[in-house]
C-alpha atoms as a PDB file:
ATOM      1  CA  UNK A   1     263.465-227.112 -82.443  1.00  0.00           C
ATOM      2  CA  UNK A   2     265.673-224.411 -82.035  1.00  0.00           C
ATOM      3  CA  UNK A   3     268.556-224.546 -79.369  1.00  0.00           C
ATOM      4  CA  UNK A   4     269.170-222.349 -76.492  1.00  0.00           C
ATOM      5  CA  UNK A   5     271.889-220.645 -78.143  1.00  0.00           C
ATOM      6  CA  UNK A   6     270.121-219.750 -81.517  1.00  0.00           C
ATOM      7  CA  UNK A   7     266.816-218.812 -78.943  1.00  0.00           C
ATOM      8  CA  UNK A   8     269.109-216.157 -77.584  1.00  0.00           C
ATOM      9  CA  UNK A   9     271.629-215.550 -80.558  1.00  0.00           C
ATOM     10  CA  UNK A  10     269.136-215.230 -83.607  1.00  0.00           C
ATOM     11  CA  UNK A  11     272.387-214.901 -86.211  1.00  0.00           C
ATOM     12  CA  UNK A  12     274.535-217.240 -84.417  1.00  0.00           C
ATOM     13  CA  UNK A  13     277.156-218.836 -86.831  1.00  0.00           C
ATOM     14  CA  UNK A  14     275.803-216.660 -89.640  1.00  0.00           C
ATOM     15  CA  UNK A  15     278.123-214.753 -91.921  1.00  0.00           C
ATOM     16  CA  UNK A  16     277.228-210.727 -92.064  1.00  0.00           C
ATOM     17  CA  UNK A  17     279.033-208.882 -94.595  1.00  0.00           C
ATOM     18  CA  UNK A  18     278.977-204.821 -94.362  1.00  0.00           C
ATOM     19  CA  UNK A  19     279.798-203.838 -97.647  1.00  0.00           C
ATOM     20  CA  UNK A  20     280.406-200.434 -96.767  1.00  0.00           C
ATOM     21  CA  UNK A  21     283.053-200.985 -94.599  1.00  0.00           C
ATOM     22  CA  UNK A  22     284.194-204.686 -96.687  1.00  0.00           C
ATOM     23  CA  UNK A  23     284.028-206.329 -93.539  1.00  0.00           C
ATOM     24  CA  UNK A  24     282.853-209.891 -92.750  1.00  0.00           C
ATOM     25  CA  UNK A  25     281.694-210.989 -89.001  1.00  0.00           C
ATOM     26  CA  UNK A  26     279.928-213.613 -87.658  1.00  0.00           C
ATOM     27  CA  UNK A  27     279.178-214.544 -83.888  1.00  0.00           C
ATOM     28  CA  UNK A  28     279.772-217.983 -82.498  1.00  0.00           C
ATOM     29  CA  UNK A  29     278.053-219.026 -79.460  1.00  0.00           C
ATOM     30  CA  UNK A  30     279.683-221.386 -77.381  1.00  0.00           C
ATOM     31  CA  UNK A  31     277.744-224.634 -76.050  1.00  0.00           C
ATOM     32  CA  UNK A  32     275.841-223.608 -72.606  1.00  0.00           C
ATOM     33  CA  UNK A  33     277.906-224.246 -69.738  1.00  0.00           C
ATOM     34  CA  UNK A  34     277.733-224.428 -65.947  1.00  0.00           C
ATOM     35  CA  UNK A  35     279.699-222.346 -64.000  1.00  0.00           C
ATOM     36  CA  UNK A  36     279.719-221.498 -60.335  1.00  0.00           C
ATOM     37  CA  UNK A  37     276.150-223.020 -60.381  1.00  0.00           C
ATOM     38  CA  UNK A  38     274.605-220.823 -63.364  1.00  0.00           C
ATOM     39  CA  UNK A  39     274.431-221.942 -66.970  1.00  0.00           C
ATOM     40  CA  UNK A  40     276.080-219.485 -69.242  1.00  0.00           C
ATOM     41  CA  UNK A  41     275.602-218.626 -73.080  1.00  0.00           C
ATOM     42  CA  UNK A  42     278.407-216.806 -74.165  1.00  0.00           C
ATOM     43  CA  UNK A  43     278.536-215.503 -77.503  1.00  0.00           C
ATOM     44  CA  UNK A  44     282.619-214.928 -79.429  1.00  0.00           C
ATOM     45  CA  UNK A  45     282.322-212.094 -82.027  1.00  0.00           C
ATOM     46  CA  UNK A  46     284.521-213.689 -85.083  1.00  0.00           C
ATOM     47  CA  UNK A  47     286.260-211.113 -87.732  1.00  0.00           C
ATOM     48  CA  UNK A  48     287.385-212.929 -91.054  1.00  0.00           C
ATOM     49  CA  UNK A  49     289.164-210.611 -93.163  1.00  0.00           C
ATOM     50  CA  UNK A  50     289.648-213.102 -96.612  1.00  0.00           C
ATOM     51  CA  UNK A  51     292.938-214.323 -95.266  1.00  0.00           C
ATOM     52  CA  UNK A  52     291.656-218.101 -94.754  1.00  0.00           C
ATOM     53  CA  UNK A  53     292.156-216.982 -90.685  1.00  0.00           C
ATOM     54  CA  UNK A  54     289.336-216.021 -88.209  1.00  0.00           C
ATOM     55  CA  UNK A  55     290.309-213.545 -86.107  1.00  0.00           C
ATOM     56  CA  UNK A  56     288.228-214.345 -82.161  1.00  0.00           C
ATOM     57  CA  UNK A  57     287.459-211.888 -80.053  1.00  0.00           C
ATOM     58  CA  UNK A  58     288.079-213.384 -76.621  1.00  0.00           C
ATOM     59  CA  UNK A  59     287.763-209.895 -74.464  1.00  0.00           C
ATOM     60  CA  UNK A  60     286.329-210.922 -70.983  1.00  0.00           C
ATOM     61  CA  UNK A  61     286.553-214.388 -71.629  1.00  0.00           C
ATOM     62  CA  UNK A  62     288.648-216.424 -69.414  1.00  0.00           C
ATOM     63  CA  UNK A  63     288.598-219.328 -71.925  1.00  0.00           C
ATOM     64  CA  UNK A  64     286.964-220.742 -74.888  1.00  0.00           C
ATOM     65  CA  UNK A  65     284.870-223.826 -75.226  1.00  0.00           C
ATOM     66  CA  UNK A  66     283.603-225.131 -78.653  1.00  0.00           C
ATOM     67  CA  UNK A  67     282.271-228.430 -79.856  1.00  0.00           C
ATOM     68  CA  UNK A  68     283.068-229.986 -83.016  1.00  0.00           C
ATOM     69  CA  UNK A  69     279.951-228.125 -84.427  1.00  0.00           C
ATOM     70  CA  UNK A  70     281.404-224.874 -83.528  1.00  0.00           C
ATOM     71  CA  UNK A  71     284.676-226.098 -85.507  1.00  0.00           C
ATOM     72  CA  UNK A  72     282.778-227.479 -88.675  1.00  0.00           C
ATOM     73  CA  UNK A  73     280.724-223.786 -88.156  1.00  0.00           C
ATOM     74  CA  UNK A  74     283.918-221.844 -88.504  1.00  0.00           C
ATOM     75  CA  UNK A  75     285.491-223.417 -91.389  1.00  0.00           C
ATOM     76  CA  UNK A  76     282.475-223.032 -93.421  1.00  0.00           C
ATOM     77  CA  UNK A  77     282.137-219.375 -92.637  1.00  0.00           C
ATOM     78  CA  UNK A  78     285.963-218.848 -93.097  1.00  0.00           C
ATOM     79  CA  UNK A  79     285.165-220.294 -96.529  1.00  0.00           C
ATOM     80  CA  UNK A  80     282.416-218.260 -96.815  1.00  0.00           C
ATOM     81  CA  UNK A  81     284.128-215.416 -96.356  1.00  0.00           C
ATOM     82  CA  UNK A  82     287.136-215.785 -98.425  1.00  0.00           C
ATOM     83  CA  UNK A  83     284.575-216.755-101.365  1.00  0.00           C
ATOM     84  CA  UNK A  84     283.128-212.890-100.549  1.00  0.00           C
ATOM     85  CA  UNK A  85     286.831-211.328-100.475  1.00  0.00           C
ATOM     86  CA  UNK A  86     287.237-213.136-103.823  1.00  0.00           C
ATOM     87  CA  UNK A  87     284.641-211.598-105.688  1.00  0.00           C
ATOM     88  CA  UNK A  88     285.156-207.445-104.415  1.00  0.00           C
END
């Protein structure tokens, strides 16, 4: 069964590499959380650029939540990504 945040984020914590422009992203949705009485899905758009560092785009966010499976989802993808820079 899927969970809420891959129902709404289809590529969440999925590398995407534009070749053309030699450019690696990913986005990384943060657990569903309640505030001010609403649950909220909010999605982090990640940059990796080879250098072993993701680069988190935290533009209209107040603060960041993730959960060790957020963590584990990064490092693999930062890994992922270097692997890619490698090989161009």
């Amino acid at each position: 069964m899927k969970s809420l945040e891959d129902w709404f984020f289809p590529k969440n914590g999925r590398l995407a590499i534009n070749k053309e422009e030699k450019c690696a992203k990913a986005c990384i949705v943060e657990r569903p959380m309640e505030i001010n009485g609403e649950v909220k899905i909010r999605p982090m758009e990640c940059t990796f650029k080879g250098d072993g560092y993701i680069n988190i785009n935290t533009e209209g966010l107040e603060y960041v939540t993730l959960n060790v499976g957020n963590l584990r989802n990064m490092l693999s993808l930062i890994y992922e990504a270097d692997d890619y820079y490698n090989k161009i």
